[in-house]
C-alpha atoms as a PDB file:
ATOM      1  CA  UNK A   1     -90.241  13.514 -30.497  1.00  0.00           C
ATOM      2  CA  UNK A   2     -94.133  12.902 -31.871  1.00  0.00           C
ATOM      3  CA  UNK A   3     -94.626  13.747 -35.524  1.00  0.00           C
ATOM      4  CA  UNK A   4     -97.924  13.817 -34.853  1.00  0.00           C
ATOM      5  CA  UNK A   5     -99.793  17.154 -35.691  1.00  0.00           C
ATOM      6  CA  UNK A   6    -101.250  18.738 -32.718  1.00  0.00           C
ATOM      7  CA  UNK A   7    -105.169  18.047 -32.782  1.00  0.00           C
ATOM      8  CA  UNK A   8    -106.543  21.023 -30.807  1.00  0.00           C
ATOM      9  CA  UNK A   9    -103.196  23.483 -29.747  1.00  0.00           C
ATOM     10  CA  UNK A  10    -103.563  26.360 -27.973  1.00  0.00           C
ATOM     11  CA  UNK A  11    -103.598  29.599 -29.244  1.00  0.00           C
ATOM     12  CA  UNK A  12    -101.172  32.353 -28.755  1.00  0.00           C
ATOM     13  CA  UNK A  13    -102.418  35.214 -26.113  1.00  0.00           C
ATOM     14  CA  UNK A  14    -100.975  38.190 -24.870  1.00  0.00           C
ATOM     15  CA  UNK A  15     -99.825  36.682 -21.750  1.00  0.00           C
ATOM     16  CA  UNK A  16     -97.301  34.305 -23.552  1.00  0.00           C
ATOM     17  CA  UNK A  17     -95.688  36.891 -25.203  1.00  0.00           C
ATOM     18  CA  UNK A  18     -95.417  39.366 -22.087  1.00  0.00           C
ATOM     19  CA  UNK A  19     -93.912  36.235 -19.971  1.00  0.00           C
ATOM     20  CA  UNK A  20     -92.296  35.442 -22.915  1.00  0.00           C
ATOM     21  CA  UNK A  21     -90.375  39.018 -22.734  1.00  0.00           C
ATOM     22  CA  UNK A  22     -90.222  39.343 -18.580  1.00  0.00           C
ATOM     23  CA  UNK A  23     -88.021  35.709 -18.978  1.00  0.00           C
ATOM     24  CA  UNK A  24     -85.831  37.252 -21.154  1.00  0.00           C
ATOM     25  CA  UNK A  25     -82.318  37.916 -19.426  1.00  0.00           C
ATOM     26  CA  UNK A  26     -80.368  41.110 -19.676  1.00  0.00           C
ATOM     27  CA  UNK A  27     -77.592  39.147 -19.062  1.00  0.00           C
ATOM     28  CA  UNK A  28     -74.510  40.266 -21.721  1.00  0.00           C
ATOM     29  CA  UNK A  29     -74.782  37.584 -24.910  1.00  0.00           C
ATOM     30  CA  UNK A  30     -76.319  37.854 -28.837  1.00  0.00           C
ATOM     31  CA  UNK A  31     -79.706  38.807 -28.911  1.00  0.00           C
ATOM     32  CA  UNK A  32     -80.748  35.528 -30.787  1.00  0.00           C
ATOM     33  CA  UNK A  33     -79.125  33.506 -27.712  1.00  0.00           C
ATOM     34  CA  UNK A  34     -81.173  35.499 -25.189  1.00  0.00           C
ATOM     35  CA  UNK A  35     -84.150  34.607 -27.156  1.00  0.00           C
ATOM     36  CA  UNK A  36     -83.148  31.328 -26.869  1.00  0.00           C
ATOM     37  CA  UNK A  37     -82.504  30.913 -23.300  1.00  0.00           C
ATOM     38  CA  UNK A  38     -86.108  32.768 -22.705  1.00  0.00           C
ATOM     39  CA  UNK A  39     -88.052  29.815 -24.647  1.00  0.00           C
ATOM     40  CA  UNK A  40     -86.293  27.237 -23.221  1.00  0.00           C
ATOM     41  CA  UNK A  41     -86.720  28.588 -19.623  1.00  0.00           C
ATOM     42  CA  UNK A  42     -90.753  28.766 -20.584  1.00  0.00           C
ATOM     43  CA  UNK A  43     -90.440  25.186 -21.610  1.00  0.00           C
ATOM     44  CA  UNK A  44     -88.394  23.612 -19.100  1.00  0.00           C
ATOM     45  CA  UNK A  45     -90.467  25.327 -16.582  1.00  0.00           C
ATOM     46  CA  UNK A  46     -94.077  24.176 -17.937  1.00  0.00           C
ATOM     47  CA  UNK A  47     -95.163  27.517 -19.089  1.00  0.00           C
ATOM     48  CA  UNK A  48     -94.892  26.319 -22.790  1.00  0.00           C
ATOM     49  CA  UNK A  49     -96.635  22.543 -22.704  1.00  0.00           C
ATOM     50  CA  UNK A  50     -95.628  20.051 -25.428  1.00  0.00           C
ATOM     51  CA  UNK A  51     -97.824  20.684 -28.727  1.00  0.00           C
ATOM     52  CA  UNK A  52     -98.603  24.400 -27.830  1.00  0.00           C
ATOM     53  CA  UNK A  53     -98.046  26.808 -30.536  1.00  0.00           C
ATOM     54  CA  UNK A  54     -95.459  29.330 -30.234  1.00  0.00           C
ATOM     55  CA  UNK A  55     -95.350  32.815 -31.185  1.00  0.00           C
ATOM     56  CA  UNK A  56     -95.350  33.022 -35.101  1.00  0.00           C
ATOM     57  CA  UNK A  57     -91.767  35.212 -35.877  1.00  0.00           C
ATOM     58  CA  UNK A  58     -94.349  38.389 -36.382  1.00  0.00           C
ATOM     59  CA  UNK A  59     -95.277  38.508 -32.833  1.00  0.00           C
ATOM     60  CA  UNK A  60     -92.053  38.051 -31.451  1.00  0.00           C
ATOM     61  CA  UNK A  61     -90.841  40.467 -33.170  1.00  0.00           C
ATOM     62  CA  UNK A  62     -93.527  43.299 -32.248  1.00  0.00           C
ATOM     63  CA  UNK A  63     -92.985  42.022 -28.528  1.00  0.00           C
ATOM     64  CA  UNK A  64     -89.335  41.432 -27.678  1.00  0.00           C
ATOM     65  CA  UNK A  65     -88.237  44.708 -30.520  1.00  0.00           C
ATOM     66  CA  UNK A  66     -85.698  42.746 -31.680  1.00  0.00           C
ATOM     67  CA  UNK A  67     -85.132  41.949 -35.871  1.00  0.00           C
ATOM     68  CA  UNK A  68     -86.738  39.253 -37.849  1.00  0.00           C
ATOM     69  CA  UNK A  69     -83.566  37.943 -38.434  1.00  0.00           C
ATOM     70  CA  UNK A  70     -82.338  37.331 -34.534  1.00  0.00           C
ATOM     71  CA  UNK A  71     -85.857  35.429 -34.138  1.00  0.00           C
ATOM     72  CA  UNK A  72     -85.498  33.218 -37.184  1.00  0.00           C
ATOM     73  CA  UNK A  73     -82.180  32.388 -36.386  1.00  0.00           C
ATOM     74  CA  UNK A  74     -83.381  31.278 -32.765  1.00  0.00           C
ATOM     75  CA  UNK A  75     -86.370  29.341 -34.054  1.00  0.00           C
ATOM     76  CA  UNK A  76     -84.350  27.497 -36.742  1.00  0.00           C
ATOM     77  CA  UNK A  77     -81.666  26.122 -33.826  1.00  0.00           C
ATOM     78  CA  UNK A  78     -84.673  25.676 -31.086  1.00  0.00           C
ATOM     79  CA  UNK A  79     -86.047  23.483 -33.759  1.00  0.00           C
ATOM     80  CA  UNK A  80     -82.999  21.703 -34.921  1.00  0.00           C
ATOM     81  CA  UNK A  81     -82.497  21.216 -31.088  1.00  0.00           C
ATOM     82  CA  UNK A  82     -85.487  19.639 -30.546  1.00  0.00           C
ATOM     83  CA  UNK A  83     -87.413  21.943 -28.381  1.00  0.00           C
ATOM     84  CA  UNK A  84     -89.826  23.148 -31.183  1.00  0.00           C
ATOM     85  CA  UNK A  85     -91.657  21.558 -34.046  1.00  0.00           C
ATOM     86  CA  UNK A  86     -92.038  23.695 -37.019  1.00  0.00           C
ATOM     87  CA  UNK A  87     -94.741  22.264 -40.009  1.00  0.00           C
ATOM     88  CA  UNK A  88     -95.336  24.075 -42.951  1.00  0.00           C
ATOM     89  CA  UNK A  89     -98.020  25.830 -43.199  1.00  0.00           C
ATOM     90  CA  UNK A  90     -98.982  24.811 -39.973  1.00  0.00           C
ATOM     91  CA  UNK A  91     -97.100  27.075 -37.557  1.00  0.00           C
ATOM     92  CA  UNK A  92     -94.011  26.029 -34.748  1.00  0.00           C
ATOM     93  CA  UNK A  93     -95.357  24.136 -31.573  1.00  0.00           C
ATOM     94  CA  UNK A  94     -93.222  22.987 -28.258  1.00  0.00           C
ATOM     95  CA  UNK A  95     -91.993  19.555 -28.970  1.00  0.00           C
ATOM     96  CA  UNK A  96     -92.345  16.486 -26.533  1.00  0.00           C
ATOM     97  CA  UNK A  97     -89.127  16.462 -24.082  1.00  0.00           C
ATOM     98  CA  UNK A  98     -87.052  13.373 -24.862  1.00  0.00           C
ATOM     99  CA  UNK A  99     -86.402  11.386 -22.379  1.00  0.00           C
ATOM    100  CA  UNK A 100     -82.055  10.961 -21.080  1.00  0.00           C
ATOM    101  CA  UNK A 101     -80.218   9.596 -19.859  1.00  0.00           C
ATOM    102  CA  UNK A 102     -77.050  10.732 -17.767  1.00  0.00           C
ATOM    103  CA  UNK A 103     -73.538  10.738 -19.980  1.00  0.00           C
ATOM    104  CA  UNK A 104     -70.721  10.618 -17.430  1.00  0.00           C
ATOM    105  CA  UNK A 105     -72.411   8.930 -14.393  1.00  0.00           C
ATOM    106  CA  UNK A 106     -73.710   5.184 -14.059  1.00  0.00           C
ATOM    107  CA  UNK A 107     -77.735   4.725 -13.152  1.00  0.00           C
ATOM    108  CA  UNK A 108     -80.575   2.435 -13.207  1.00  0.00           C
ATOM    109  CA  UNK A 109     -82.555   2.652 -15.630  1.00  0.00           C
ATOM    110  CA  UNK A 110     -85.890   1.721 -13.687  1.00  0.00           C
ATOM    111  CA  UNK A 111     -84.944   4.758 -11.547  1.00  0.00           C
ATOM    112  CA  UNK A 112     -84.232   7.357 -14.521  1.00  0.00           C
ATOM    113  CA  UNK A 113     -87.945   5.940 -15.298  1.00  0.00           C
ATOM    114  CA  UNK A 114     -89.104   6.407 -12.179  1.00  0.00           C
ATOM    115  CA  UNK A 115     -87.666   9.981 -11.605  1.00  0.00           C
ATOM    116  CA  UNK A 116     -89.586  11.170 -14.970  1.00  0.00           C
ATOM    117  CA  UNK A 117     -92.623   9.876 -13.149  1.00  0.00           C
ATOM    118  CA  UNK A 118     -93.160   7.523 -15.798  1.00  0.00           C
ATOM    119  CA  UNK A 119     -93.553   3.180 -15.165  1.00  0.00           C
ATOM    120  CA  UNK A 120     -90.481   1.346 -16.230  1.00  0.00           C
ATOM    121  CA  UNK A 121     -90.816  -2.468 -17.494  1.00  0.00           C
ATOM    122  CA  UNK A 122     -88.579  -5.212 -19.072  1.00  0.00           C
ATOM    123  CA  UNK A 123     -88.772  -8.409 -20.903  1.00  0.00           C
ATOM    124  CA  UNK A 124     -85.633 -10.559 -20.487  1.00  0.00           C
ATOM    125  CA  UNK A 125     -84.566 -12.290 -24.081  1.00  0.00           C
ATOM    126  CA  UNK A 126     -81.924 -13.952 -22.700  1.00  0.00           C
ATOM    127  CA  UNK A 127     -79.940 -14.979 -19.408  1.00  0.00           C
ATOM    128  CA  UNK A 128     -76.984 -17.620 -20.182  1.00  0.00           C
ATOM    129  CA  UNK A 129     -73.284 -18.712 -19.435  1.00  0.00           C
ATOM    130  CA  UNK A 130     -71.198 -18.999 -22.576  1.00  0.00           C
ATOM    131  CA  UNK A 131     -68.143 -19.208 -23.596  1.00  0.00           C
ATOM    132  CA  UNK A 132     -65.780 -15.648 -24.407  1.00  0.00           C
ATOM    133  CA  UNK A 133     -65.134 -14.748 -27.753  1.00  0.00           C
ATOM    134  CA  UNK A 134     -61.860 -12.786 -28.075  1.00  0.00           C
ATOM    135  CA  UNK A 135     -62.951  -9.476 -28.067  1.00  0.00           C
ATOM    136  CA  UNK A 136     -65.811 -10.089 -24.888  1.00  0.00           C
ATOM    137  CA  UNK A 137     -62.412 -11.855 -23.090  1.00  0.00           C
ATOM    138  CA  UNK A 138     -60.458  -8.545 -23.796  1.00  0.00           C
ATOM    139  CA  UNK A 139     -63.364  -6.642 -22.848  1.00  0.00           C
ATOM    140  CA  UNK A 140     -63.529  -8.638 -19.527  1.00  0.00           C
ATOM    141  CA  UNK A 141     -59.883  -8.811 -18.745  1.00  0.00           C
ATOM    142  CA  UNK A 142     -60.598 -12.571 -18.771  1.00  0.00           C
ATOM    143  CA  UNK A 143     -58.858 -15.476 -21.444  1.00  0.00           C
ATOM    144  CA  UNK A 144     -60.891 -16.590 -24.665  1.00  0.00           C
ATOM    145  CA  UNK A 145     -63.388 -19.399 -24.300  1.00  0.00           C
ATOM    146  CA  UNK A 146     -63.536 -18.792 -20.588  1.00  0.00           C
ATOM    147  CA  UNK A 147     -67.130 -18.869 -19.068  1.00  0.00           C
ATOM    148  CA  UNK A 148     -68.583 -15.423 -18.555  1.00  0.00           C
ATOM    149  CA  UNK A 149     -72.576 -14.422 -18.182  1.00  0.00           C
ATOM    150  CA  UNK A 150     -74.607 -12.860 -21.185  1.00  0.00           C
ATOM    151  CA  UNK A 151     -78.305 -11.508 -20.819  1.00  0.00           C
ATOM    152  CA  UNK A 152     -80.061  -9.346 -23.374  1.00  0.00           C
ATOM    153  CA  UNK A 153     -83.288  -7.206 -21.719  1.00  0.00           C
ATOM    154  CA  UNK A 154     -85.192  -4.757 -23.393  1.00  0.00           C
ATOM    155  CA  UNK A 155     -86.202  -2.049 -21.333  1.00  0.00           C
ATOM    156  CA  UNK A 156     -89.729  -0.232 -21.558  1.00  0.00           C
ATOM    157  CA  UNK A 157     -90.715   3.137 -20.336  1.00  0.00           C
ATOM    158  CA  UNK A 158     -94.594   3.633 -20.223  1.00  0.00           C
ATOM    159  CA  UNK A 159     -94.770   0.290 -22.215  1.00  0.00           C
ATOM    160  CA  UNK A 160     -92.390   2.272 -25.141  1.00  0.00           C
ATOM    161  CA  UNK A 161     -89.250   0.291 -25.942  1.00  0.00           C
ATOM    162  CA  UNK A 162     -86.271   2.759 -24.687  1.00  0.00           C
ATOM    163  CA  UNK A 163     -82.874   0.654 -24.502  1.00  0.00           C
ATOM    164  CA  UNK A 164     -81.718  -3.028 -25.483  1.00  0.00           C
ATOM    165  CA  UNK A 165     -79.019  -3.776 -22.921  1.00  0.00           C
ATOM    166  CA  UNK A 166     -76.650  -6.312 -24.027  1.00  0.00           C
ATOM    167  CA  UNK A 167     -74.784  -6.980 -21.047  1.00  0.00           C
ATOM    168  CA  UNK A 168     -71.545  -9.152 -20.613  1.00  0.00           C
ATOM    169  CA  UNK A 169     -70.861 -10.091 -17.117  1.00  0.00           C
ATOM    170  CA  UNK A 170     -67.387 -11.338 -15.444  1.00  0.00           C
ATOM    171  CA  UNK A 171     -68.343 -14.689 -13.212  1.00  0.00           C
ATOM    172  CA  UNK A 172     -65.562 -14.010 -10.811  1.00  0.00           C
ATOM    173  CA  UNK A 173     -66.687 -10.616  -9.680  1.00  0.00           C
ATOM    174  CA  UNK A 174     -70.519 -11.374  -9.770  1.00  0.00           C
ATOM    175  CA  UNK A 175     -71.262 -15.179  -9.297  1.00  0.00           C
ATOM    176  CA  UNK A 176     -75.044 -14.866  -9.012  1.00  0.00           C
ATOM    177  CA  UNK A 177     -75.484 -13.150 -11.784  1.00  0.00           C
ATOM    178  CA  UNK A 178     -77.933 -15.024 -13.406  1.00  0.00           C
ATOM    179  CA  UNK A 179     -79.786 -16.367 -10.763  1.00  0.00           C
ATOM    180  CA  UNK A 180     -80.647 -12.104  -9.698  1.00  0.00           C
ATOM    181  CA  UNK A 181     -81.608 -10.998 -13.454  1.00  0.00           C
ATOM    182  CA  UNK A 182     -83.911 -14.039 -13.744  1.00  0.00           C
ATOM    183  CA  UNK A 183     -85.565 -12.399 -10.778  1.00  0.00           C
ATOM    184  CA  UNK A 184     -85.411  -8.733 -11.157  1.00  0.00           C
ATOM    185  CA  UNK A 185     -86.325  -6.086 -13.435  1.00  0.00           C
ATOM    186  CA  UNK A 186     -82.723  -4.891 -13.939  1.00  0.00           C
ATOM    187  CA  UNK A 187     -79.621  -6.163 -12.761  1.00  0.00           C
ATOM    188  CA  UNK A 188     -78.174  -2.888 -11.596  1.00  0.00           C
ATOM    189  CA  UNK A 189     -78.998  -3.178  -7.906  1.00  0.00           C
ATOM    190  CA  UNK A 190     -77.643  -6.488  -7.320  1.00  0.00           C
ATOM    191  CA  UNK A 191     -74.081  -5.419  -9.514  1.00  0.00           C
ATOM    192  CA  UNK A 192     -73.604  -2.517  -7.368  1.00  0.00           C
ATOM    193  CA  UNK A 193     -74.527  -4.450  -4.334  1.00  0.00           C
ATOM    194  CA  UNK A 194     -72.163  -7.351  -4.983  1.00  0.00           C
ATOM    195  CA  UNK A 195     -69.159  -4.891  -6.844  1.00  0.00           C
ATOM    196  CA  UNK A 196     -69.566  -2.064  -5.718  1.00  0.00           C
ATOM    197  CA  UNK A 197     -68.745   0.453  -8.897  1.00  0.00           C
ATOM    198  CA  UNK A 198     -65.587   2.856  -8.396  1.00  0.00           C
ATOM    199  CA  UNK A 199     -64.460   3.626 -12.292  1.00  0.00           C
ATOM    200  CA  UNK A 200     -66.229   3.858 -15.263  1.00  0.00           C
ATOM    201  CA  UNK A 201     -65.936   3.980 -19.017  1.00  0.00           C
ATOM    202  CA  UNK A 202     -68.255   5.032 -21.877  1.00  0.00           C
ATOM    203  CA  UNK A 203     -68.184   5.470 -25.896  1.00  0.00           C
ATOM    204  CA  UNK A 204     -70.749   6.706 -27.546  1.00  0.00           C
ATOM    205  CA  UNK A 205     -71.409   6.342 -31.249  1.00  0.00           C
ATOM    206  CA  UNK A 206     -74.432   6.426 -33.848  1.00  0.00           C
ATOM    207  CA  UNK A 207     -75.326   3.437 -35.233  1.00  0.00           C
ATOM    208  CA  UNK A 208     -78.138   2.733 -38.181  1.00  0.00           C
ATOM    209  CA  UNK A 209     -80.536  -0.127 -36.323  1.00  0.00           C
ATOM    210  CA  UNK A 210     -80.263  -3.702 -37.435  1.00  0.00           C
ATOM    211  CA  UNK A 211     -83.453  -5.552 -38.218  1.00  0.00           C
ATOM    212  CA  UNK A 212     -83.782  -7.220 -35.129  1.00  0.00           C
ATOM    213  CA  UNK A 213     -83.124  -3.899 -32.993  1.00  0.00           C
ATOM    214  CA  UNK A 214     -85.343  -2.221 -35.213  1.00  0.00           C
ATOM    215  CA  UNK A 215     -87.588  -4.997 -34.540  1.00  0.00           C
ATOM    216  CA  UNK A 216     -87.179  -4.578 -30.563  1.00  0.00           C
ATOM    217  CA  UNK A 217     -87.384  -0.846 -30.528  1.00  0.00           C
ATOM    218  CA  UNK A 218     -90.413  -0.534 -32.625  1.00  0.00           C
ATOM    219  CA  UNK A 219     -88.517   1.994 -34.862  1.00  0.00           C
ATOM    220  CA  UNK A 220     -89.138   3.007 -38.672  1.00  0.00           C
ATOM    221  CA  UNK A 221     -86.783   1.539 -41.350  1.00  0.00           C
ATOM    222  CA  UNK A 222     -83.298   4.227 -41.481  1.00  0.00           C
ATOM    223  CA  UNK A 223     -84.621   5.518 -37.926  1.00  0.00           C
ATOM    224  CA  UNK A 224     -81.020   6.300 -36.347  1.00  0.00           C
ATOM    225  CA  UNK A 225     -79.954   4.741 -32.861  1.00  0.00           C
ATOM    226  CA  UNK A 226     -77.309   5.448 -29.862  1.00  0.00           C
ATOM    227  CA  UNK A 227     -75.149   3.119 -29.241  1.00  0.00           C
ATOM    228  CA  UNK A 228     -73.142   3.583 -25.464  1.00  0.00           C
ATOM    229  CA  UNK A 229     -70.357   0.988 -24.693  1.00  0.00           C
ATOM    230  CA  UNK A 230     -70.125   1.024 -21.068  1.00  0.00           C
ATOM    231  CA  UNK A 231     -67.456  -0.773 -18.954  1.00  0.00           C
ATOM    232  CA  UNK A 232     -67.399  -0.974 -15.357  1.00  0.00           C
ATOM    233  CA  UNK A 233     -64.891  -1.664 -13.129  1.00  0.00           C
ATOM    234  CA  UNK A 234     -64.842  -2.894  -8.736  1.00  0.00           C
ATOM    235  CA  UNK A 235     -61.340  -2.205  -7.617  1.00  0.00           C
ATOM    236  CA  UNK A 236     -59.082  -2.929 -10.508  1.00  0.00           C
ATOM    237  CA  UNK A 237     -61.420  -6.022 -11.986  1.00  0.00           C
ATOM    238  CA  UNK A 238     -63.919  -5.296 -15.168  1.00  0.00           C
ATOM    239  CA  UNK A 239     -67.174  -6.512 -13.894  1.00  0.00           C
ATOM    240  CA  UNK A 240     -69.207  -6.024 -16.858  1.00  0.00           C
ATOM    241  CA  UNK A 241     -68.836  -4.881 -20.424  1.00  0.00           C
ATOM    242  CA  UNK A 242     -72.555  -3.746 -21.969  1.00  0.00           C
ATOM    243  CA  UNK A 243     -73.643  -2.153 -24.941  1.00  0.00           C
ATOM    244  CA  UNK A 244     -76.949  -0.102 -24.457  1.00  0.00           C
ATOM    245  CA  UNK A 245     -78.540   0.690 -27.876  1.00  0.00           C
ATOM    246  CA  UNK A 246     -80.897   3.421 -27.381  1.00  0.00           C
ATOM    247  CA  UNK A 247     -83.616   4.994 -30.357  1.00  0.00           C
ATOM    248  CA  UNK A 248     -82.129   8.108 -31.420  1.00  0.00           C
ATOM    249  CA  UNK A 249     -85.640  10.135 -31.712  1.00  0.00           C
ATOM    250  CA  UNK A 250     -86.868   9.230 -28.201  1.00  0.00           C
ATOM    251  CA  UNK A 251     -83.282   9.703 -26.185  1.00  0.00           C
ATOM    252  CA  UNK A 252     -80.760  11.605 -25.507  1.00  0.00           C
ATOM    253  CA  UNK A 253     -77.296  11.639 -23.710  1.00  0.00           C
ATOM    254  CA  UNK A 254     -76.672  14.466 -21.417  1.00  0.00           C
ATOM    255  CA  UNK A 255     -73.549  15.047 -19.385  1.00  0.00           C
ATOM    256  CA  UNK A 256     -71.674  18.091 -16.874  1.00  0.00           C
ATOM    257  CA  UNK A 257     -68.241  18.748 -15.585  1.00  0.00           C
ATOM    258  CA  UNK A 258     -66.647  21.307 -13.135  1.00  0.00           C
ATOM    259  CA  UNK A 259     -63.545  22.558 -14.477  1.00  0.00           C
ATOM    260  CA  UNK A 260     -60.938  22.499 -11.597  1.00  0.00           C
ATOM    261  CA  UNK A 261     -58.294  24.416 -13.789  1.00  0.00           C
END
């Protein structure tokens, strides 16, 4: 999300706020969620651009008849979901979209990139065979001080620092490991080619940066991060065992499941 104040945004016209009111569902739910739901829809669809000022909580008001309250309420979580910026004495403006990435499923980060329409890049920091401590062996399924692959890459989106992928790689299961990261922009393609993927863990957690992530991500000091531990499995051997540190204020996780119940 940009703290940056919008330099020229555009103003309000009648025509937002009757689109505005014709997006609103009649769908049974609380007024304020409606309201909600109605913004969101202008925003995901492009109707709403990122640092375009919104309706102040007067004109909504006067245009979708509802109380002062219901609006404030749905401004105040819009905001504190990140769709809206509100400044002080300023007025409330659409918010730049942060960027995802998927929570339950496993994908390449060059093509999450790609599908935003935006250029991914990457600059390896390292690519080496070392020796497993004893949580990376329990990780791995493998014994302490056996050799396993390690390579740190730091992944850019539109030259922005997005992820540090620390990635710890079983040698039995993917032998040319090295040799294809050297060579590639992410290792993901040759993994999947060589194990194919059929099970899947993640845990998420926040994390405050260190200095050298900070560092790598570009971030302000106390500037929060995501941390996903992700395990991946071919038949019943770990392949790899990678922590993906993403900055907090530019990403987030998103995930969906069918209930079968």
């Amino acid at each position: 999300m940009s703290d940056t104040t919008p330099s020229s945004p555009q103003g309000v016209t009648q025509k937002t706020l009757s689109e505005l009111a014709a997006a609103m569902s009649d769908a049974p739910a609380p007024i304020y969620q409606r309201v909600k739901q109605a913004i969101i829809g202008q925003i995901r669809a492009g109707v709403w651009q990122p640092h375009q000022r919104v309706p102040s909580e007067s004109e909504l008001v006067n245009e979708l008849g509802v109380s002062r309250m219901t609006i404030n309420r749905a401004l105040r979580e819009l905001t504190g979901e990140g769709f809206l910026i509100r400044m002080q004495g300023v007025g409330t403006f659409v918010a730049e979209a942060k960027a995802y990435t998927p929570m339950l499923e496993v994908h390449n980060i060059a093509d999450e990139i790609a599908r935003r329409g935006h250029r991914h890049s990457s600059q390896i920091l390292a690519c080496e065979a070392r020796p497993a401590d004893a949580e990376q062996a329990l990780q791995l399924g493998i014994k302490p001080g056996e050799r396993l692959f390690y390579s740190q890459i730091v992944h850019f989106e539109n030259d922005v620092p997005v992820q540090i992928e620390d990635r710890f790689v079983n040698p039995d299961a993917a032998p040319d490991y090295l040799q294809q990261v050297m060579n590639s922009a992410t290792p993901y393609s040759y993994l999947m080619k060589i194990a194919p993927l059929t099970a899947g863990e993640h845990r998420v957690e926040a994390i405050s940066a260190s200095d050298a992530q900070r560092q790598l991500l570009q971030l302000k000091e106390h500037e929060p991060c995501l941390l996903i531990h992700r395990r991946t499995w071919s038949g019943n051997r770990v392949v790899t065992s990678a922590r993906l540190v993403y900055p907090g204020s530019r990403y987030q996780l998103f995930g969906r499941f069918t209930s079968h119940g």
